[in-house]
C-alpha atoms as a PDB file:
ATOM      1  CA  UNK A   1     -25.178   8.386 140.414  1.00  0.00           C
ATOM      2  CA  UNK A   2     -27.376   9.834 137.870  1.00  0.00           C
ATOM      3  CA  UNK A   3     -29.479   7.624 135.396  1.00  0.00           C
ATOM      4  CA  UNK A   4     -27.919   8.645 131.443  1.00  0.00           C
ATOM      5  CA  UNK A   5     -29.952   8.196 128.428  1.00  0.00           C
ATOM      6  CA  UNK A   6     -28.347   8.621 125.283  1.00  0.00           C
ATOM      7  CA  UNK A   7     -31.544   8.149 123.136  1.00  0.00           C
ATOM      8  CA  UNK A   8     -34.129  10.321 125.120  1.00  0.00           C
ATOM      9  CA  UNK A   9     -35.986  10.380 121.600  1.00  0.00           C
ATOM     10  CA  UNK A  10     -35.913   6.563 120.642  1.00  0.00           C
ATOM     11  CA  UNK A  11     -34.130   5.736 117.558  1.00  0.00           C
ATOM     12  CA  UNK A  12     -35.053   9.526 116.037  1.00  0.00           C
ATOM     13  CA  UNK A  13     -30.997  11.230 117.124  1.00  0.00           C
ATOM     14  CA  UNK A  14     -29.073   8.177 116.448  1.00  0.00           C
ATOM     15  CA  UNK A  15     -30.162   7.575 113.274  1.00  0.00           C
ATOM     16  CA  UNK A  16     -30.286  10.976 111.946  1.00  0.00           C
ATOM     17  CA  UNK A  17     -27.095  11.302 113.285  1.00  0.00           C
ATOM     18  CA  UNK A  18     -25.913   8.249 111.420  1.00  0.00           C
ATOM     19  CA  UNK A  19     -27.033  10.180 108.403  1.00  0.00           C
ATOM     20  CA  UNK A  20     -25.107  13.438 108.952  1.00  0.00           C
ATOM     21  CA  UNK A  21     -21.885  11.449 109.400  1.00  0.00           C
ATOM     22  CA  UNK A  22     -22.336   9.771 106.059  1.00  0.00           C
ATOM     23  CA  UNK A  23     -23.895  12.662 104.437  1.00  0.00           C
ATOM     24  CA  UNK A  24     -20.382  14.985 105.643  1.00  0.00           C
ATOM     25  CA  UNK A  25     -18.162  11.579 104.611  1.00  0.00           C
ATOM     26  CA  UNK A  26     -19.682  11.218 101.559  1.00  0.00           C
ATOM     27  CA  UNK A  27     -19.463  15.142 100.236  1.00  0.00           C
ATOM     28  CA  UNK A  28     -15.906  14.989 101.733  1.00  0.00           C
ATOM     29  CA  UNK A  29     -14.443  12.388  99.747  1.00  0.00           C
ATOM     30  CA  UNK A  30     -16.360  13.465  96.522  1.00  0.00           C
ATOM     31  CA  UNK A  31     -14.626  16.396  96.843  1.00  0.00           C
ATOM     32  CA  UNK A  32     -11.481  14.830  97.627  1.00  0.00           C
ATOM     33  CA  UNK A  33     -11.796  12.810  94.470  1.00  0.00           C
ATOM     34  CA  UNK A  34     -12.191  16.245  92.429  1.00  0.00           C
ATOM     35  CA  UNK A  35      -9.013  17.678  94.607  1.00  0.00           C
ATOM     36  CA  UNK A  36      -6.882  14.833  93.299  1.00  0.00           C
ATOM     37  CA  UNK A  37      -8.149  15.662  89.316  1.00  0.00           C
ATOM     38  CA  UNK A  38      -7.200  19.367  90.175  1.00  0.00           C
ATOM     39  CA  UNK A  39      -4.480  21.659  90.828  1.00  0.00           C
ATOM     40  CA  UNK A  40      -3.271  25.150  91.427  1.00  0.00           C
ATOM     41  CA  UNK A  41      -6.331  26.971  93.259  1.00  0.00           C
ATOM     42  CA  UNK A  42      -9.135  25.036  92.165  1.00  0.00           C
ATOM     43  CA  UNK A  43      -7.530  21.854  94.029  1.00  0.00           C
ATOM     44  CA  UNK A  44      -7.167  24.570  97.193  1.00  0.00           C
ATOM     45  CA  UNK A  45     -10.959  25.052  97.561  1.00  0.00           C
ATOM     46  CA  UNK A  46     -11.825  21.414  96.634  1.00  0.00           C
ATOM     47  CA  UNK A  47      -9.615  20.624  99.698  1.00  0.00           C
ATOM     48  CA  UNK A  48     -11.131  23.408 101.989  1.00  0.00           C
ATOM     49  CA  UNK A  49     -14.250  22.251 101.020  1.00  0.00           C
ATOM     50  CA  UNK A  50     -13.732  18.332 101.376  1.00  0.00           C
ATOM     51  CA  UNK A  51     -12.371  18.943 105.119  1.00  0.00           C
ATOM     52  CA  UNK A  52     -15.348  21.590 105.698  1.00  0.00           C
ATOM     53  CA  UNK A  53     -17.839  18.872 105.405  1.00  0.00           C
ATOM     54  CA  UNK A  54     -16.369  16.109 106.363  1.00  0.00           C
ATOM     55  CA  UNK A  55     -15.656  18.487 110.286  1.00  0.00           C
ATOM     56  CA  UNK A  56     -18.981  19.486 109.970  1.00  0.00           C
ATOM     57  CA  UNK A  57     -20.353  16.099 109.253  1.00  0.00           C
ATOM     58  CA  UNK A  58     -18.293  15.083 112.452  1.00  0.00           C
ATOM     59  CA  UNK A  59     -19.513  17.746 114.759  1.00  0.00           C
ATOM     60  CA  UNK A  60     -23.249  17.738 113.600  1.00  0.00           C
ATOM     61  CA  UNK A  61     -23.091  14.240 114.211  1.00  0.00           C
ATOM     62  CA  UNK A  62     -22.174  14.492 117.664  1.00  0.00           C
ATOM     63  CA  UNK A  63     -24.609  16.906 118.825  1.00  0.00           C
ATOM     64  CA  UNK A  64     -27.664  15.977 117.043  1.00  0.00           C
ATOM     65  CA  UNK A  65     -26.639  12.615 118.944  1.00  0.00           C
ATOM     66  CA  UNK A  66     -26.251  14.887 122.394  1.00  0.00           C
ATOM     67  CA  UNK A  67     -30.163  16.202 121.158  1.00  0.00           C
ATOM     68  CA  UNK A  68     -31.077  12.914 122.567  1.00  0.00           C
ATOM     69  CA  UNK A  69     -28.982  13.064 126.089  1.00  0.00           C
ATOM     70  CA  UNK A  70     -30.400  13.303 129.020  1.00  0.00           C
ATOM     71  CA  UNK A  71     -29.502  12.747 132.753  1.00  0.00           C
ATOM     72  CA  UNK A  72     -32.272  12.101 135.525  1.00  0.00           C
ATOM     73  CA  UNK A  73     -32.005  14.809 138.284  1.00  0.00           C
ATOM     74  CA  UNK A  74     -30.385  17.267 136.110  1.00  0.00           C
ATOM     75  CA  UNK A  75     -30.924  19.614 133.383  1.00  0.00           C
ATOM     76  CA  UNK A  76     -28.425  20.137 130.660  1.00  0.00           C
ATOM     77  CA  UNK A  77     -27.203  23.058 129.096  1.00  0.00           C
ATOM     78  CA  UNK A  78     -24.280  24.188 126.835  1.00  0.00           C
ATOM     79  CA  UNK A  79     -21.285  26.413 127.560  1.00  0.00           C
ATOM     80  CA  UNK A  80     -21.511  28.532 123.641  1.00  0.00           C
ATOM     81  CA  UNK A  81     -17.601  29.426 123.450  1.00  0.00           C
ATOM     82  CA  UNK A  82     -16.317  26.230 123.490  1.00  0.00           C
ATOM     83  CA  UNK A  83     -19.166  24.001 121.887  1.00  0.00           C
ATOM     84  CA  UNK A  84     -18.650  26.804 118.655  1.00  0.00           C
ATOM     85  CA  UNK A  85     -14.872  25.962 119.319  1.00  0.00           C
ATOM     86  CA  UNK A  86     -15.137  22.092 119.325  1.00  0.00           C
ATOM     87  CA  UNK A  87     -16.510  22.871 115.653  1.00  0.00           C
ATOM     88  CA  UNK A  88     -13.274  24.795 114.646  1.00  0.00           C
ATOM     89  CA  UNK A  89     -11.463  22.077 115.911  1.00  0.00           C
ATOM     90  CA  UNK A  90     -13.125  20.050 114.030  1.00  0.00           C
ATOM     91  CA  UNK A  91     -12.637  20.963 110.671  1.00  0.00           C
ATOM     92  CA  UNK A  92      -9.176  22.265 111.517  1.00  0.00           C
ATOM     93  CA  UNK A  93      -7.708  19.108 112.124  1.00  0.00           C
ATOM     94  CA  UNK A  94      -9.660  17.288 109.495  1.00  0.00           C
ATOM     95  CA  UNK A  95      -8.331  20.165 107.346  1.00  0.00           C
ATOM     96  CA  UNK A  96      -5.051  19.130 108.116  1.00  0.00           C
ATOM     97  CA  UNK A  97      -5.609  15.527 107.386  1.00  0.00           C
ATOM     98  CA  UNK A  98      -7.062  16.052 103.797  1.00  0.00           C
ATOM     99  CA  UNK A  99      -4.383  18.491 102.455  1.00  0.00           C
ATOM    100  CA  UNK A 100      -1.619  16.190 104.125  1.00  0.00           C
ATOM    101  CA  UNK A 101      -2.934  13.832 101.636  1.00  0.00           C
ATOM    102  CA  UNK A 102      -3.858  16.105  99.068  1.00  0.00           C
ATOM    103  CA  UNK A 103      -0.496  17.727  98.672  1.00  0.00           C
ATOM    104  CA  UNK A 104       1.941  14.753 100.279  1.00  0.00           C
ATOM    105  CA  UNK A 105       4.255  13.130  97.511  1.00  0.00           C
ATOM    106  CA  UNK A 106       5.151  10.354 100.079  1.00  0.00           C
ATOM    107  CA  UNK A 107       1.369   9.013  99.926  1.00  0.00           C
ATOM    108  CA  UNK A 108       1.820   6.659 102.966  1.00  0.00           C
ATOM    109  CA  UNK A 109       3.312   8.781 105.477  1.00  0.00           C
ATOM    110  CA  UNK A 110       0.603  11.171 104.701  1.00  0.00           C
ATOM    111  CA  UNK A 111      -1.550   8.720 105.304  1.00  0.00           C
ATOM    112  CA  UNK A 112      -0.604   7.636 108.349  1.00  0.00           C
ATOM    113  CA  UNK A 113       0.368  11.339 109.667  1.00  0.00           C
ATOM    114  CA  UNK A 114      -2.720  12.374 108.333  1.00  0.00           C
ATOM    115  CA  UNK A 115      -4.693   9.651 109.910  1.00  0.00           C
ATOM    116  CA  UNK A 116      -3.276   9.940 113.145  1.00  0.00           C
ATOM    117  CA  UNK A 117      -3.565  14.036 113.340  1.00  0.00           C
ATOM    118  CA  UNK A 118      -7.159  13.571 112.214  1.00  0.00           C
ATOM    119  CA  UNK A 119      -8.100  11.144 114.779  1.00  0.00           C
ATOM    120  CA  UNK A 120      -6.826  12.716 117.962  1.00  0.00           C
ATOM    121  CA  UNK A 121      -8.858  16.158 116.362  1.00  0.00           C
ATOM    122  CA  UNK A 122     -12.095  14.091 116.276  1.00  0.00           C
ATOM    123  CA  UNK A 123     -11.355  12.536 119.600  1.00  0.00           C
ATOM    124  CA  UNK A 124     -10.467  16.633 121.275  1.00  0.00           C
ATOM    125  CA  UNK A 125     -14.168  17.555 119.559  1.00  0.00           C
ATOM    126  CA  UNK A 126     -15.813  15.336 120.972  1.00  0.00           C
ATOM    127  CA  UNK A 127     -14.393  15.956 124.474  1.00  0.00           C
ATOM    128  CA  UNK A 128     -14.316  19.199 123.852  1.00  0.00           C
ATOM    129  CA  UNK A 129     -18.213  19.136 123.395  1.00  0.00           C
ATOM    130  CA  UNK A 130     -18.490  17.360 126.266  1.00  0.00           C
ATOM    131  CA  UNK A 131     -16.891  19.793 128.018  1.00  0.00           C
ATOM    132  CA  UNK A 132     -19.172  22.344 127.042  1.00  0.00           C
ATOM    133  CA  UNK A 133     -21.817  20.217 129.272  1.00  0.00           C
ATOM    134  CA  UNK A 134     -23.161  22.103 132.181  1.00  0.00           C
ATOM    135  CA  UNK A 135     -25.058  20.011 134.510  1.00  0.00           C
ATOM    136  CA  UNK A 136     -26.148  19.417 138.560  1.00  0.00           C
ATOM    137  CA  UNK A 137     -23.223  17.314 139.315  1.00  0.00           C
ATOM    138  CA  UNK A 138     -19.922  15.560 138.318  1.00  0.00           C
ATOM    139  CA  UNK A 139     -19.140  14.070 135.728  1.00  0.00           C
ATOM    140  CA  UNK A 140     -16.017  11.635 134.971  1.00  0.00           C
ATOM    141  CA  UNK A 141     -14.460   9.037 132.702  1.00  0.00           C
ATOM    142  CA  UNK A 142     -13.685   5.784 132.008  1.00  0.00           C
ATOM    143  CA  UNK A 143      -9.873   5.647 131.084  1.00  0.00           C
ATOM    144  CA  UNK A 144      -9.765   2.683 129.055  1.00  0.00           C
ATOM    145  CA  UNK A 145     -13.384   3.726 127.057  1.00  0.00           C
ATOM    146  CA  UNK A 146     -11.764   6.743 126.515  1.00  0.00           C
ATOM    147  CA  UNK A 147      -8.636   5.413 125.175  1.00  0.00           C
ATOM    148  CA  UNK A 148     -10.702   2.665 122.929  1.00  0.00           C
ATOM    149  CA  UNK A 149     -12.872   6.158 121.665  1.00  0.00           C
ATOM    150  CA  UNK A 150      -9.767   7.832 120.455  1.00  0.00           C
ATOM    151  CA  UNK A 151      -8.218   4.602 119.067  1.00  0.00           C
ATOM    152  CA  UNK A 152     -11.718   4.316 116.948  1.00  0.00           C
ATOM    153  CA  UNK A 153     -11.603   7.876 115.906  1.00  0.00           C
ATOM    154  CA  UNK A 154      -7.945   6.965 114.793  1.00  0.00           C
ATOM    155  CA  UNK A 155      -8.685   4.155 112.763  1.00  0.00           C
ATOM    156  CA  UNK A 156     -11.953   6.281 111.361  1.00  0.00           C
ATOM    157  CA  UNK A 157      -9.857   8.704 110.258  1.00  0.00           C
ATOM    158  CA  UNK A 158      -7.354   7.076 108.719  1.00  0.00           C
ATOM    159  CA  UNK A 159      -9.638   4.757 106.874  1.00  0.00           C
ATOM    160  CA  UNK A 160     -10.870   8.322 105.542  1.00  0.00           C
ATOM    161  CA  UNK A 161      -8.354   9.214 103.610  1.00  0.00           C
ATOM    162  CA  UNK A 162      -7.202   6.027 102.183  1.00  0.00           C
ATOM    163  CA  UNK A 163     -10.511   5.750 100.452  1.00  0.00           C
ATOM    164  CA  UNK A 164     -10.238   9.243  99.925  1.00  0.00           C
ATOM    165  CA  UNK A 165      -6.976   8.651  97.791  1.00  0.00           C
ATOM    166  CA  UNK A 166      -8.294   5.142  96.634  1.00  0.00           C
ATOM    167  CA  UNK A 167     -12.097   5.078  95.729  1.00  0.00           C
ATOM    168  CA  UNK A 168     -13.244   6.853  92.562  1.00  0.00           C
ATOM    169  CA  UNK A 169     -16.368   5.702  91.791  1.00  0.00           C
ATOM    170  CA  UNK A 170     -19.728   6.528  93.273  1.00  0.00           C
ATOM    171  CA  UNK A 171     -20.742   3.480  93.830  1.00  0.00           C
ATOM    172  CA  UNK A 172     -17.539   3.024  96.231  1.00  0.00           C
ATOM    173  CA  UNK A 173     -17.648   5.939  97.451  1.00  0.00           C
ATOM    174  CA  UNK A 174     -21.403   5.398  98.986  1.00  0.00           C
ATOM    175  CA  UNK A 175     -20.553   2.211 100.069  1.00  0.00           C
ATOM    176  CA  UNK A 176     -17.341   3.657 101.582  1.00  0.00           C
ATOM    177  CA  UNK A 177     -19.515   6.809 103.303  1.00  0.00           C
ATOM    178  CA  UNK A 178     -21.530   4.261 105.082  1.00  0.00           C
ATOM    179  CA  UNK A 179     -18.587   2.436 106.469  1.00  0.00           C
ATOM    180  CA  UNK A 180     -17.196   5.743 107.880  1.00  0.00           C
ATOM    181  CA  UNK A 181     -20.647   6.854 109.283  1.00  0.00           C
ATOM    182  CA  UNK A 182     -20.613   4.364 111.450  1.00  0.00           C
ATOM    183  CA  UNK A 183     -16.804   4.056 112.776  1.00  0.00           C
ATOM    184  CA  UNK A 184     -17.686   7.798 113.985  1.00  0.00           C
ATOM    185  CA  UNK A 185     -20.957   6.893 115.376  1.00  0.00           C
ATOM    186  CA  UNK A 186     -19.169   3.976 117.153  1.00  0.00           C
ATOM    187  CA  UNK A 187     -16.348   6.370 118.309  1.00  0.00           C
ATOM    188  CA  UNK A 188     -18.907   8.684 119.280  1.00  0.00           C
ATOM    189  CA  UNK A 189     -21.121   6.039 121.615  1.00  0.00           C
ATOM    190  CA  UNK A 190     -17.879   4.703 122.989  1.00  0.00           C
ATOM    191  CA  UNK A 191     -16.914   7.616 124.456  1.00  0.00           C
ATOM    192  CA  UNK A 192     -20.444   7.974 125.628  1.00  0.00           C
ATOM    193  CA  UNK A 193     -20.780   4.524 127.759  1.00  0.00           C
ATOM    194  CA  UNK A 194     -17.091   5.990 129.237  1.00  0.00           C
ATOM    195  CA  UNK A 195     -19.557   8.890 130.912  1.00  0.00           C
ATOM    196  CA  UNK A 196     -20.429   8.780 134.620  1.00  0.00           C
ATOM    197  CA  UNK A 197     -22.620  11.425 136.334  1.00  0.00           C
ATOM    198  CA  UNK A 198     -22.610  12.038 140.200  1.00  0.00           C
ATOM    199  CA  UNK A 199     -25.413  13.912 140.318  1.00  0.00           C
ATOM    200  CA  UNK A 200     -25.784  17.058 143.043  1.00  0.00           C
ATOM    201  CA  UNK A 201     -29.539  18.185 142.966  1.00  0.00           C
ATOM    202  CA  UNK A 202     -29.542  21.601 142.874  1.00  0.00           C
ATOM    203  CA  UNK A 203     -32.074  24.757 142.678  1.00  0.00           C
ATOM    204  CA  UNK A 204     -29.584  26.683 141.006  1.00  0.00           C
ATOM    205  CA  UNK A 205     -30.457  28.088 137.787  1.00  0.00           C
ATOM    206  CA  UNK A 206     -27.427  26.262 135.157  1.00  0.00           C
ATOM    207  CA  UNK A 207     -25.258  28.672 132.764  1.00  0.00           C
ATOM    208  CA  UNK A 208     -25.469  28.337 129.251  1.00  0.00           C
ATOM    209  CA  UNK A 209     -27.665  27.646 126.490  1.00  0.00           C
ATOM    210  CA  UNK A 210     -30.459  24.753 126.110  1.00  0.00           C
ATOM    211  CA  UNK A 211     -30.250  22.521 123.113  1.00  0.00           C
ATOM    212  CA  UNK A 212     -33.069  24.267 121.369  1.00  0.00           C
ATOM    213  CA  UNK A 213     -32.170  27.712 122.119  1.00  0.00           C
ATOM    214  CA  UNK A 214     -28.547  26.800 120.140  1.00  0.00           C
ATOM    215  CA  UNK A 215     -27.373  23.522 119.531  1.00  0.00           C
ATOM    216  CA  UNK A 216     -30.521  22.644 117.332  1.00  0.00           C
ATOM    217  CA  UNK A 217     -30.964  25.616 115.280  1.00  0.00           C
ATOM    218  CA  UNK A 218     -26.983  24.995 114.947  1.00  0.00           C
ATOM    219  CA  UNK A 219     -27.612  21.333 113.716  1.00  0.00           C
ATOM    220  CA  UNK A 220     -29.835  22.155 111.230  1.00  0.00           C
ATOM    221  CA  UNK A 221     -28.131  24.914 109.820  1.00  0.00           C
ATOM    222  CA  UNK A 222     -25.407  22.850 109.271  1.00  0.00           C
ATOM    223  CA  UNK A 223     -27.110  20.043 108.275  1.00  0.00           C
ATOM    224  CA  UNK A 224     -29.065  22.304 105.733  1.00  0.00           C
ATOM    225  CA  UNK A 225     -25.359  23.314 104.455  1.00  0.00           C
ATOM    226  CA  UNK A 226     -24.310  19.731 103.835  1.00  0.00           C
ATOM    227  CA  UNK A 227     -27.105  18.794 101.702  1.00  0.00           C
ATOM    228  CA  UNK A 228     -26.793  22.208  99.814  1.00  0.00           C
ATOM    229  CA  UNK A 229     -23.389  21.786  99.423  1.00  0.00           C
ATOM    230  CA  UNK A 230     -23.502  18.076  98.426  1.00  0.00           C
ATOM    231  CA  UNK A 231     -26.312  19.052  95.815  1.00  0.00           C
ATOM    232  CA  UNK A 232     -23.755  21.501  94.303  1.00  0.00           C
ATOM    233  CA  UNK A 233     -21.059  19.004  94.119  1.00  0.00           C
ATOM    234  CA  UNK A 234     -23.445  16.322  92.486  1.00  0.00           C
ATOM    235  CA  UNK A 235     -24.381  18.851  89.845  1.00  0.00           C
ATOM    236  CA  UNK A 236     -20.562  20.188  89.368  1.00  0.00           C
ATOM    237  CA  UNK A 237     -18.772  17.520  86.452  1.00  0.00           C
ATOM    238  CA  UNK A 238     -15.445  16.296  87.225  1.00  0.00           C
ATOM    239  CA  UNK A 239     -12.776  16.749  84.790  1.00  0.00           C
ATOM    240  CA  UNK A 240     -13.293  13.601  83.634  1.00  0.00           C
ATOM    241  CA  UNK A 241     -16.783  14.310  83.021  1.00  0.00           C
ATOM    242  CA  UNK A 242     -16.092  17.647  81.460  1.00  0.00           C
ATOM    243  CA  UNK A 243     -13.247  16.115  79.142  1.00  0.00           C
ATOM    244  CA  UNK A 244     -15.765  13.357  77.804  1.00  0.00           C
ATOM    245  CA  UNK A 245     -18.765  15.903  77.229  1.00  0.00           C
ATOM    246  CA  UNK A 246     -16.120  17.988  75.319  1.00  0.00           C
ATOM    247  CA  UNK A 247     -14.950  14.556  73.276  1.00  0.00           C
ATOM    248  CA  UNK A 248     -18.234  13.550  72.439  1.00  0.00           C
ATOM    249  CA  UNK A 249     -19.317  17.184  71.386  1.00  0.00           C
ATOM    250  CA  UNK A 250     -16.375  17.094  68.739  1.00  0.00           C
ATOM    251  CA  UNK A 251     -17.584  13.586  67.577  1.00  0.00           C
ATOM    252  CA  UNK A 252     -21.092  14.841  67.216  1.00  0.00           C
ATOM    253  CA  UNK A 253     -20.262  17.885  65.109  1.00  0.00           C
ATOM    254  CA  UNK A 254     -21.154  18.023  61.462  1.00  0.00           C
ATOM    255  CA  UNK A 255     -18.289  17.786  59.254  1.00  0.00           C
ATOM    256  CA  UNK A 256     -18.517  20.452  56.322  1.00  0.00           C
ATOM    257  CA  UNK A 257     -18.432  18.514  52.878  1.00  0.00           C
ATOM    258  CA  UNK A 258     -15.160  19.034  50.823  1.00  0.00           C
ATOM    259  CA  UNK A 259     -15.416  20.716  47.744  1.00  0.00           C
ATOM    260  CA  UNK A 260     -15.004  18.143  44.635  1.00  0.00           C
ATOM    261  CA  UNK A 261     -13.485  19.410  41.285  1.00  0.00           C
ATOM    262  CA  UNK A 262     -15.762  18.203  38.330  1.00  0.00           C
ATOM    263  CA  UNK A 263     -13.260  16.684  35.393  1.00  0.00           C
ATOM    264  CA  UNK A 264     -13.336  19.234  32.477  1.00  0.00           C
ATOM    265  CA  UNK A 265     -14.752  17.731  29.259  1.00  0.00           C
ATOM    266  CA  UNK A 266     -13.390  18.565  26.263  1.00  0.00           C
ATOM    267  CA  UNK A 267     -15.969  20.722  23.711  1.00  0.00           C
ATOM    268  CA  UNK A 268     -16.165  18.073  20.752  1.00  0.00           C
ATOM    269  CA  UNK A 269     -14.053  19.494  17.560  1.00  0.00           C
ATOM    270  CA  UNK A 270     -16.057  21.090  14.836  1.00  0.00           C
ATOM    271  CA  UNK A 271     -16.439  18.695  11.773  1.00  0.00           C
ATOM    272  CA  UNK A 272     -15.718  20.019   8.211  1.00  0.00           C
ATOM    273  CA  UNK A 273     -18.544  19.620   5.880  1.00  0.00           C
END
C-alpha cells in the first residue's frame, strides 16, 4: 500500500486552489447576475461565459490541487486525452446547469434539475481526472467516500445557482464565492481520502505527461484566463449601472434658458404746445 500525500508542497496547492474555485465562482455568478438583466444574444454569451468560468474554476481547482499529489514508490503522470476531456466535461455540464436556470420559467425545477445535472458533471471531472492518473500500481475506491464526494458536489452545485438567481450585490456575491470555494474543495478532498494505492514497483518507463510538462502550464493558462476575464467583467457596467450613468448624465445637462418677451411700452403721446 503506497504512502499518498495530497499536499507534497505544504499549504502552497490547497490554498491556491481554494482561490481558483472562488475566483471561477465568483466571475460565474457575476456573470450570471448580468445574464438575468439581459436577453436575446447578449444574455447567450453572458451564460456561455458564466458556465466557462465557473468549469474552468472547477477543473483548475482540481489539478492545481493534484500539483501537490504524490505517492511513495511511484511516479505520476497524466493520460492528455482524457485529462483535456475531464475539462469539457466540465464546463459542459456546468453549461447546462446555468442556462437551465437562465432560461427555465419554472425557477425551482431548474434549480433542482440544474443542481443535480451540475453535480454529477463535477463529480464525472473529477473522476475523470483521476482517471487520467498513470501510476506503478492499483488504485481503488472507497464506495461510501465516493458517494459522500458526489453528494457534496450535488449540494455545491445546487447552492450555485440559487445564489446565482438570488444574490445581486457584490458584497453577497463575494461572500457567496467563498462559500462555494470551499464546498468544491471539500468535494474535491473527499474524494481524495476515498483513494487507495497498491503500489507495484516497477522500472518501466510510465505513459503520459508529467505535471509540469502539461498540467501546470495548463493551470496557469487557465488561471491567467480567469483573472483576465474577471477583470473584464469588473470593468463591463451592468444595465443597471449603464441606466443610472445615462440618468444622471440627463440630470447634469445644462438646460438652455427660455427666451422671455420684454412688455412693449407705449412711446409717451406728443403734447400740444
Amino acid at each position: 500500500m503506497g504512502h499518498l500525500d495530497h499536499a507534497t508542497l505544504g499549504w502552497l496547492t490547497p490554498v491556491l486552489s481554494y482561490a481558483m474555485a472562488c475566483i471561477g465562482a465568483a466571475l460565474g455568478l457575476r456573470c450570471t447576475v448580468r445574464a438575468l438583466d439581459a436577453t436575446g444574444r447578449s444574455r447567450r454569451n453572458w451564460l456561455l461565459t458564466a458556465a466557462s468560468a465557473i468549469g474552468t474554476g472547477i477543473w483548475t481547482m482540481h489539478f492545481v490541487a493534484m500539483l501537490g499529489f504524490g505517492v511513495t514508490g511511484t511516479d505520476i503522470r497524466y493520460n492528455v486525452p482524457l485529462t483535456i476531456l475531464s475539462l469539457a466535461v466540465a464546463m459542459a455540464v456546468v453549461g447546462v446547469g446555468v442556462f437551465a436556470v437562465g432560461h427555465s420559467r419554472d425557477r425551482v425545477r431548474a434549480l433542482l434539475l440544474g443542481g443535480l445535472t451540475t453535480g454529477l458533471g463535477v463529480a464525472s471531472m473529477h473522476y475523470l481526472g483521476m482517471a487520467a492518473l498513470r501510476l506503478h500500481g492499483d488504485v481503488t475506491y472507497d464506495p461510501l467516500l465516493v458517494a459522500l464526494s458526489v453528494a457534496i458536489a450535488v449540494a455545491a452545485a445546487t447552492a450555485a445557482l440559487w445564489a446565482a438567481l438570488n444574490i445581486r450585490s457584490p458584497r453577497a456575491v463575494a461572500v457567496a464565492s467563498l462559500v462555494m470555494g470551499a464546498a468544491v474543495s471539500s468535494m474535491h478532498y473527499t474524494g481524495m481520502l476515498a483513494v487507495s494505492v497498491n503500489v507495484a514497483p516497477s522500472a518501466a518507463v510510465l505513459p503520459g505527461a508529467t505535471t509540469m510538462q502539461f498540467i501546470f502550464p495548463l493551470a496557469v493558462g487557465l488561471g491567467s484566463y480567469l483573472f483576465l476575464t474577471s477583470a473584464f467583467v469588473a470593468l463591463t457596467p451592468t444595465a443597471h449601472e449603464r441606466a443610472a450613468y445615462a440618468s444622471a448624465e440627463r440630470t447634469s445637462e445644462p438646460t438652455e434658458p427660455t427666451e422671455t418677451t420684454e412688455p412693449q411700452v407705449a412711446a409717451p403721446a406728443p403734447t400740444m404746445s
